[in-house]
PDB file of N, CA and C in Angstrom:
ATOM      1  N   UNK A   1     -40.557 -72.825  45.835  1.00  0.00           N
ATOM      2  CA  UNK A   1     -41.201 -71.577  45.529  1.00  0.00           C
ATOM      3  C   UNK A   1     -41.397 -70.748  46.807  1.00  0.00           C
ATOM      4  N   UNK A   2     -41.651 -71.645  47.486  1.00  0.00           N
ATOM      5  CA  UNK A   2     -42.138 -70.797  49.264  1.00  0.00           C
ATOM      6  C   UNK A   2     -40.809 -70.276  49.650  1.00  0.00           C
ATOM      7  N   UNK A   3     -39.455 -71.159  49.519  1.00  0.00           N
ATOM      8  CA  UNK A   3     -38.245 -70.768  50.117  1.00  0.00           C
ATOM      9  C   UNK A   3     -37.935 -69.537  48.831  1.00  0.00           C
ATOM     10  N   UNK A   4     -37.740 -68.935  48.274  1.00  0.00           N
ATOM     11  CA  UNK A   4     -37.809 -68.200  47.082  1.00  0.00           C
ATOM     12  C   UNK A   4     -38.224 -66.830  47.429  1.00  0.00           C
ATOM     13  N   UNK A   5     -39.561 -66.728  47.954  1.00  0.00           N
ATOM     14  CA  UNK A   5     -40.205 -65.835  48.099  1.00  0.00           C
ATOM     15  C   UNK A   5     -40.607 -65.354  49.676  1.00  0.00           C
ATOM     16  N   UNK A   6     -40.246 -66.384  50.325  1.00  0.00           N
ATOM     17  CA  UNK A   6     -40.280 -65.799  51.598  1.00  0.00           C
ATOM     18  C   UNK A   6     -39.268 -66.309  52.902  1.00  0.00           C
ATOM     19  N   UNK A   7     -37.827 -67.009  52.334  1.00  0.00           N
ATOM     20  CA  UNK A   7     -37.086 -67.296  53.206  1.00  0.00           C
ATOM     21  C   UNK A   7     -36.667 -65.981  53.717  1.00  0.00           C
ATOM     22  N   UNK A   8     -35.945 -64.811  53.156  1.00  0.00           N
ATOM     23  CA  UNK A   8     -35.651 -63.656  54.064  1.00  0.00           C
ATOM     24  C   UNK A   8     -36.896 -63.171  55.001  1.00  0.00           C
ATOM     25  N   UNK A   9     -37.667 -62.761  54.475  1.00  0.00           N
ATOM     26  CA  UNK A   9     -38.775 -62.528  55.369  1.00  0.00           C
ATOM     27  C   UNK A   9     -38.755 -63.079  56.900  1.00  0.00           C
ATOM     28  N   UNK A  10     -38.649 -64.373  56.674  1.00  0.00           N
ATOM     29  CA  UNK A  10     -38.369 -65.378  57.624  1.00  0.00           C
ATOM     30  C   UNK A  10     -37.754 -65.484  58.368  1.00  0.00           C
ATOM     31  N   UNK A  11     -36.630 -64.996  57.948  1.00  0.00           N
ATOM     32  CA  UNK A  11     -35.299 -65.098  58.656  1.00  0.00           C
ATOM     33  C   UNK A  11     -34.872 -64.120  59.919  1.00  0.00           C
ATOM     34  N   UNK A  12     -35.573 -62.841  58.957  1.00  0.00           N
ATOM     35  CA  UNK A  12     -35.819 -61.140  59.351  1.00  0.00           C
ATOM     36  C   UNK A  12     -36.295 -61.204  60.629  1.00  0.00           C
ATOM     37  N   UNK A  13     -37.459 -62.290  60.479  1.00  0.00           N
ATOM     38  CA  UNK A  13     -38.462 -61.990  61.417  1.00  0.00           C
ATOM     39  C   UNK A  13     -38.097 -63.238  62.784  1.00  0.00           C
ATOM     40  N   UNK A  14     -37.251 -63.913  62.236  1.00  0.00           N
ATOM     41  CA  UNK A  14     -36.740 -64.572  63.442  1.00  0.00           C
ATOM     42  C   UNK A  14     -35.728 -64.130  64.647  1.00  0.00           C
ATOM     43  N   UNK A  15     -34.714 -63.373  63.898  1.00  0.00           N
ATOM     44  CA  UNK A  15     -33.664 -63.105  64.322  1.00  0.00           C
ATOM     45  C   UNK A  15     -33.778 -61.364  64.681  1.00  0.00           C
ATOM     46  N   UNK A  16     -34.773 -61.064  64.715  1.00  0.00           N
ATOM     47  CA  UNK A  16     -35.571 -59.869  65.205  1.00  0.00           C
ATOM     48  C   UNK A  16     -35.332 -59.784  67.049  1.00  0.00           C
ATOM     49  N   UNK A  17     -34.582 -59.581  67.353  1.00  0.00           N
ATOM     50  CA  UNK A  17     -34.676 -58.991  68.851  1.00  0.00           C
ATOM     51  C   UNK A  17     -35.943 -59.273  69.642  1.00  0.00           C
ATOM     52  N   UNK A  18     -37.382 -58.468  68.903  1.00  0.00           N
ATOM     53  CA  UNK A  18     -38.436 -58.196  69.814  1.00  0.00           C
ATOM     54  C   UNK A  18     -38.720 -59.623  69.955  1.00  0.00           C
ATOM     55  N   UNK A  19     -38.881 -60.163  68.575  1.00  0.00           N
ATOM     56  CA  UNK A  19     -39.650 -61.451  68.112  1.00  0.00           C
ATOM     57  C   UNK A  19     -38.959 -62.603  69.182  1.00  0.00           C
ATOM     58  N   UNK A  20     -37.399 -62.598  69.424  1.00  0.00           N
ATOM     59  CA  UNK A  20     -36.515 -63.459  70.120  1.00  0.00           C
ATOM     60  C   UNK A  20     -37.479 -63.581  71.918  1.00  0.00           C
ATOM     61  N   UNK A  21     -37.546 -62.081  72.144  1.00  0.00           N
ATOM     62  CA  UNK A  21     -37.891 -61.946  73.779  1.00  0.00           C
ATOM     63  C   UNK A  21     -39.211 -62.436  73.861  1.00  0.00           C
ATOM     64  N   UNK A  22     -39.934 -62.166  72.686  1.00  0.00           N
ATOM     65  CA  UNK A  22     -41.489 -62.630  72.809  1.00  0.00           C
ATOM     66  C   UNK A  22     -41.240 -64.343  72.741  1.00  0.00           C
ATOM     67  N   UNK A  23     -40.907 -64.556  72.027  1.00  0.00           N
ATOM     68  CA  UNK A  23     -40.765 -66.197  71.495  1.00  0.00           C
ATOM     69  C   UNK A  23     -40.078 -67.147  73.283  1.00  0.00           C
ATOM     70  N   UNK A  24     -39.071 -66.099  74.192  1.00  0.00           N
ATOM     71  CA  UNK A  24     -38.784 -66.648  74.930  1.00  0.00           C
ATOM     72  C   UNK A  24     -39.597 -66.214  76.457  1.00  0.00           C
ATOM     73  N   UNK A  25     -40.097 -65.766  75.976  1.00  0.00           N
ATOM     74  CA  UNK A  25     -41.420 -65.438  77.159  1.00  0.00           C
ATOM     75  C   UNK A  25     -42.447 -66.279  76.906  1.00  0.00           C
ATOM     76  N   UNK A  26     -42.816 -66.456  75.903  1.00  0.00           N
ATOM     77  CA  UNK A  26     -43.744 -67.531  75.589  1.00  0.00           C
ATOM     78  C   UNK A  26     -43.294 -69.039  75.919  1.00  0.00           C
ATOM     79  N   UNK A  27     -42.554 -69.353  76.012  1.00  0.00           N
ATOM     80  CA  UNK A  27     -41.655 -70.468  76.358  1.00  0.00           C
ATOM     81  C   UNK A  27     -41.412 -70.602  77.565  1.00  0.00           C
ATOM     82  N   UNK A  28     -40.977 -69.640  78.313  1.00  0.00           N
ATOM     83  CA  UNK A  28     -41.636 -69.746  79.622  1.00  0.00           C
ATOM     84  C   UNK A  28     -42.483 -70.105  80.836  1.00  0.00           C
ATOM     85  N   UNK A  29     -43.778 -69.163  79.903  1.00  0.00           N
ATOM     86  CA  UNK A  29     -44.950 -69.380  80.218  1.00  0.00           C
ATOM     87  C   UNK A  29     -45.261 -70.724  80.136  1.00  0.00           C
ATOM     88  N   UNK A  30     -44.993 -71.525  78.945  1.00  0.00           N
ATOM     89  CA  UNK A  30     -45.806 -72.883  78.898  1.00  0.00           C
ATOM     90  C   UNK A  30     -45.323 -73.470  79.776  1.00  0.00           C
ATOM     91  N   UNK A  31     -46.499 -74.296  80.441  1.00  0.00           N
ATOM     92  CA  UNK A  31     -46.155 -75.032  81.646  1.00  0.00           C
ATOM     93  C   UNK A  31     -47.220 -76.517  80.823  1.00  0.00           C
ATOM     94  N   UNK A  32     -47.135 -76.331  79.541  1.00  0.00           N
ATOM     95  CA  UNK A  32     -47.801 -78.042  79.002  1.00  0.00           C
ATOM     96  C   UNK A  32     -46.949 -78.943  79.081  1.00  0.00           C
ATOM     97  N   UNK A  33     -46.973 -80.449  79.589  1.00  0.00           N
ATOM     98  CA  UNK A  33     -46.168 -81.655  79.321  1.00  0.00           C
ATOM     99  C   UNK A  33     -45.507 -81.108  77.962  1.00  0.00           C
ATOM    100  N   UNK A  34     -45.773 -80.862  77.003  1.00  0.00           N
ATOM    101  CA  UNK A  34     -44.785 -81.008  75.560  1.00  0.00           C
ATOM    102  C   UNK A  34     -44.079 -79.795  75.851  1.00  0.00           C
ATOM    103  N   UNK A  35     -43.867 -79.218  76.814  1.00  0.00           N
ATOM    104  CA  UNK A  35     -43.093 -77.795  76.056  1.00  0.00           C
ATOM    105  C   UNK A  35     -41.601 -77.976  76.266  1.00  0.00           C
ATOM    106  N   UNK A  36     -40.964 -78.855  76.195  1.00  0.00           N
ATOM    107  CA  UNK A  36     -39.906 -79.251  75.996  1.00  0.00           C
ATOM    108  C   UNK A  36     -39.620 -80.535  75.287  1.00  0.00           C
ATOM    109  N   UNK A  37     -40.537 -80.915  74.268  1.00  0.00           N
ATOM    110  CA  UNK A  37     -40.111 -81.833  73.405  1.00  0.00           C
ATOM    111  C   UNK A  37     -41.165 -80.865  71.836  1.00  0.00           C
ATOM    112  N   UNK A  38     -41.998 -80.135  72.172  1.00  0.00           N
ATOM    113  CA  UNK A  38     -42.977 -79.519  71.162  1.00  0.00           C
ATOM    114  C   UNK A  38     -42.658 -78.133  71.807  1.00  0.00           C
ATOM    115  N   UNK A  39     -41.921 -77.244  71.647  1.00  0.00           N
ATOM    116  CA  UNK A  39     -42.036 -76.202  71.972  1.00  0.00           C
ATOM    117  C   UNK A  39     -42.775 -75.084  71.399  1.00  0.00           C
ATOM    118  N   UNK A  40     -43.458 -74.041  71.882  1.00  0.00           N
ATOM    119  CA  UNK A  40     -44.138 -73.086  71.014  1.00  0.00           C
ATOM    120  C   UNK A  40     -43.204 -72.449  70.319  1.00  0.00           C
ATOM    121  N   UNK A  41     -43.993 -71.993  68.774  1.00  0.00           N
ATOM    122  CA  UNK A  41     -43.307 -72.040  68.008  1.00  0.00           C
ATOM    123  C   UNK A  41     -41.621 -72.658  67.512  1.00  0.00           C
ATOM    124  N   UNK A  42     -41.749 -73.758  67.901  1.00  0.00           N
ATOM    125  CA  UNK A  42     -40.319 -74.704  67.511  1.00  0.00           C
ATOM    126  C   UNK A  42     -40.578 -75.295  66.025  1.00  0.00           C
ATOM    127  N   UNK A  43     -41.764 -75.035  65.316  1.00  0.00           N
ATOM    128  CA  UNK A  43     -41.531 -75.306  63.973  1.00  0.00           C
ATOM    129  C   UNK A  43     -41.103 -73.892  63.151  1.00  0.00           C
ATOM    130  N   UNK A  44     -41.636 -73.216  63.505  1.00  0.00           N
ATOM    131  CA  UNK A  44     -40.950 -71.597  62.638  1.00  0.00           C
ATOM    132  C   UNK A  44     -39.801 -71.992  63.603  1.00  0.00           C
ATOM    133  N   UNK A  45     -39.136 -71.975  64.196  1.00  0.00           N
ATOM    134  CA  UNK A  45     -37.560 -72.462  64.256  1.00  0.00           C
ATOM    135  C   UNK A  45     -36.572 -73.322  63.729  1.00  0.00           C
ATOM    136  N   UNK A  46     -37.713 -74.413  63.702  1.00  0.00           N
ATOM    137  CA  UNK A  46     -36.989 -75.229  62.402  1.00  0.00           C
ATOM    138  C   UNK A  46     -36.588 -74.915  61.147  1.00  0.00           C
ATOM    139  N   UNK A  47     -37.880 -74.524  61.101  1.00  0.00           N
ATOM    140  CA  UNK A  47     -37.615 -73.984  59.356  1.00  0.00           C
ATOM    141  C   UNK A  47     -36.737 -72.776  58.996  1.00  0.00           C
ATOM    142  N   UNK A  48     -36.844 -71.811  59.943  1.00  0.00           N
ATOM    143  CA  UNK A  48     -35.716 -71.123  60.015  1.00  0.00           C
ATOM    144  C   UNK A  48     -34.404 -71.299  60.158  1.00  0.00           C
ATOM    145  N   UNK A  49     -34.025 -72.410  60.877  1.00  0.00           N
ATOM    146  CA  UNK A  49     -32.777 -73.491  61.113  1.00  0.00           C
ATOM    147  C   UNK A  49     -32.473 -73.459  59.505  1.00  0.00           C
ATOM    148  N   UNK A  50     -33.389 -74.188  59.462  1.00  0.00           N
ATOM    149  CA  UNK A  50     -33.310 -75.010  57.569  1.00  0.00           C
ATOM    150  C   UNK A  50     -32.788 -73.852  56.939  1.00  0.00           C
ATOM    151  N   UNK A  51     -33.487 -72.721  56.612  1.00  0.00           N
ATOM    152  CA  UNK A  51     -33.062 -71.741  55.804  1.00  0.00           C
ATOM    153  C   UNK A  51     -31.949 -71.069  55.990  1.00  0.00           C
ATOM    154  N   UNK A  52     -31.669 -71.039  57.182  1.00  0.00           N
ATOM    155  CA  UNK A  52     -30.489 -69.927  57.453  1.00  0.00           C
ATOM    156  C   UNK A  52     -29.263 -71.389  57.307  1.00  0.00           C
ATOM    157  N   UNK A  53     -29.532 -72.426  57.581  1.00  0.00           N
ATOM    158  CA  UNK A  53     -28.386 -73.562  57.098  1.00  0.00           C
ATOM    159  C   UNK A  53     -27.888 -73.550  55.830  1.00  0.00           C
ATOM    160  N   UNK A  54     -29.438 -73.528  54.787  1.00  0.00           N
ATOM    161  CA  UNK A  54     -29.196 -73.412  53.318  1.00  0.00           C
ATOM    162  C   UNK A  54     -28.416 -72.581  52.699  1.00  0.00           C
ATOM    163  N   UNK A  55     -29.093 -71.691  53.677  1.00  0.00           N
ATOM    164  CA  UNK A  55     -27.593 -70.238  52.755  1.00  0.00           C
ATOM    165  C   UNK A  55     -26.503 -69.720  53.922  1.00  0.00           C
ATOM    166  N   UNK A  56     -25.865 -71.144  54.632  1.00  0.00           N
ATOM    167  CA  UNK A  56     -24.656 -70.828  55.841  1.00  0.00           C
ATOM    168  C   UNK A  56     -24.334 -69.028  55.500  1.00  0.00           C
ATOM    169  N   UNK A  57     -25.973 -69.168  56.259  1.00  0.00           N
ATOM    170  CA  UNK A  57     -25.814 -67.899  57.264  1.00  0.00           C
ATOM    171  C   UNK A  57     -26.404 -68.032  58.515  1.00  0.00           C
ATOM    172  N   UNK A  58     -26.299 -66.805  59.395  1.00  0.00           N
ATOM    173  CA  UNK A  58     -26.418 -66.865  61.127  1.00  0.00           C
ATOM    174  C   UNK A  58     -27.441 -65.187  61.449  1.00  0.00           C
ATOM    175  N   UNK A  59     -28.241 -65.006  62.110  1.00  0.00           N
ATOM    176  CA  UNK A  59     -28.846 -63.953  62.034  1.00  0.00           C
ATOM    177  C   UNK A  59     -27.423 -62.657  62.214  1.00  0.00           C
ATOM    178  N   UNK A  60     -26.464 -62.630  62.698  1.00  0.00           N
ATOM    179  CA  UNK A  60     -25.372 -61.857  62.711  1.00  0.00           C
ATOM    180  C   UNK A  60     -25.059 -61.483  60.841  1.00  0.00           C
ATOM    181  N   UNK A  61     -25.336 -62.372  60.474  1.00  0.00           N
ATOM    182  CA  UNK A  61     -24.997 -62.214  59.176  1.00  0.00           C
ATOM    183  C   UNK A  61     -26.227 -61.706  58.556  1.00  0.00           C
ATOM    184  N   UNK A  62     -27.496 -61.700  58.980  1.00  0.00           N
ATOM    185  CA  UNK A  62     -28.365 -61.026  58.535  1.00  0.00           C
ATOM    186  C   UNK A  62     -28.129 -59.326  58.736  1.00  0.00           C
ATOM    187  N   UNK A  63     -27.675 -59.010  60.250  1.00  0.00           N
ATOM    188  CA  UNK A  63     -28.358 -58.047  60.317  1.00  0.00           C
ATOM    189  C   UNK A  63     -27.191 -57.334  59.656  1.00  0.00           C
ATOM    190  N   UNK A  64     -25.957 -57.888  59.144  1.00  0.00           N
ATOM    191  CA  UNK A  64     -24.755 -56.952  58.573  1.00  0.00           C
ATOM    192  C   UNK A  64     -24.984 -56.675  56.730  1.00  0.00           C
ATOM    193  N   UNK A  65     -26.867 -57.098  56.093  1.00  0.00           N
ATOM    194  CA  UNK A  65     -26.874 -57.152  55.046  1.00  0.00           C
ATOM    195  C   UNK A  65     -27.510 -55.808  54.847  1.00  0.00           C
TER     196      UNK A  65
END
């Protein structure tokens, strides 16, 4: 039901440019022991993985919809 109603959303908002530079600035920044085995936000990446796997697509293929 969740993938249904809010996998594009999701997807949108991953493969978003701004969202990419913020997400890798933030990644950066962390200087915690986990931030290379727990990365910030590396579960909204996953799941975005997941979704954009489910429907073999690639954010390139998003933004040509």
């Amino acid at each position: 039901m969740a993938y249904d109603h809010f996998s594009y959303d999701v997807e949108k908002a991953w493969c978003n440019n701004d969202v990419q530079r913020l997400i890798r600035e933030a990644r950066a920044a962390d200087k915690s022991t986990t931030a290379k085995v727990d990365p910030i936000y590396g579960n909204f990446e996953k799941l975005v993985t997941q979704y954009l796997a489910k429907e073999h697509q690639s954010c390139d293929d998003l933004e040509n919809q």
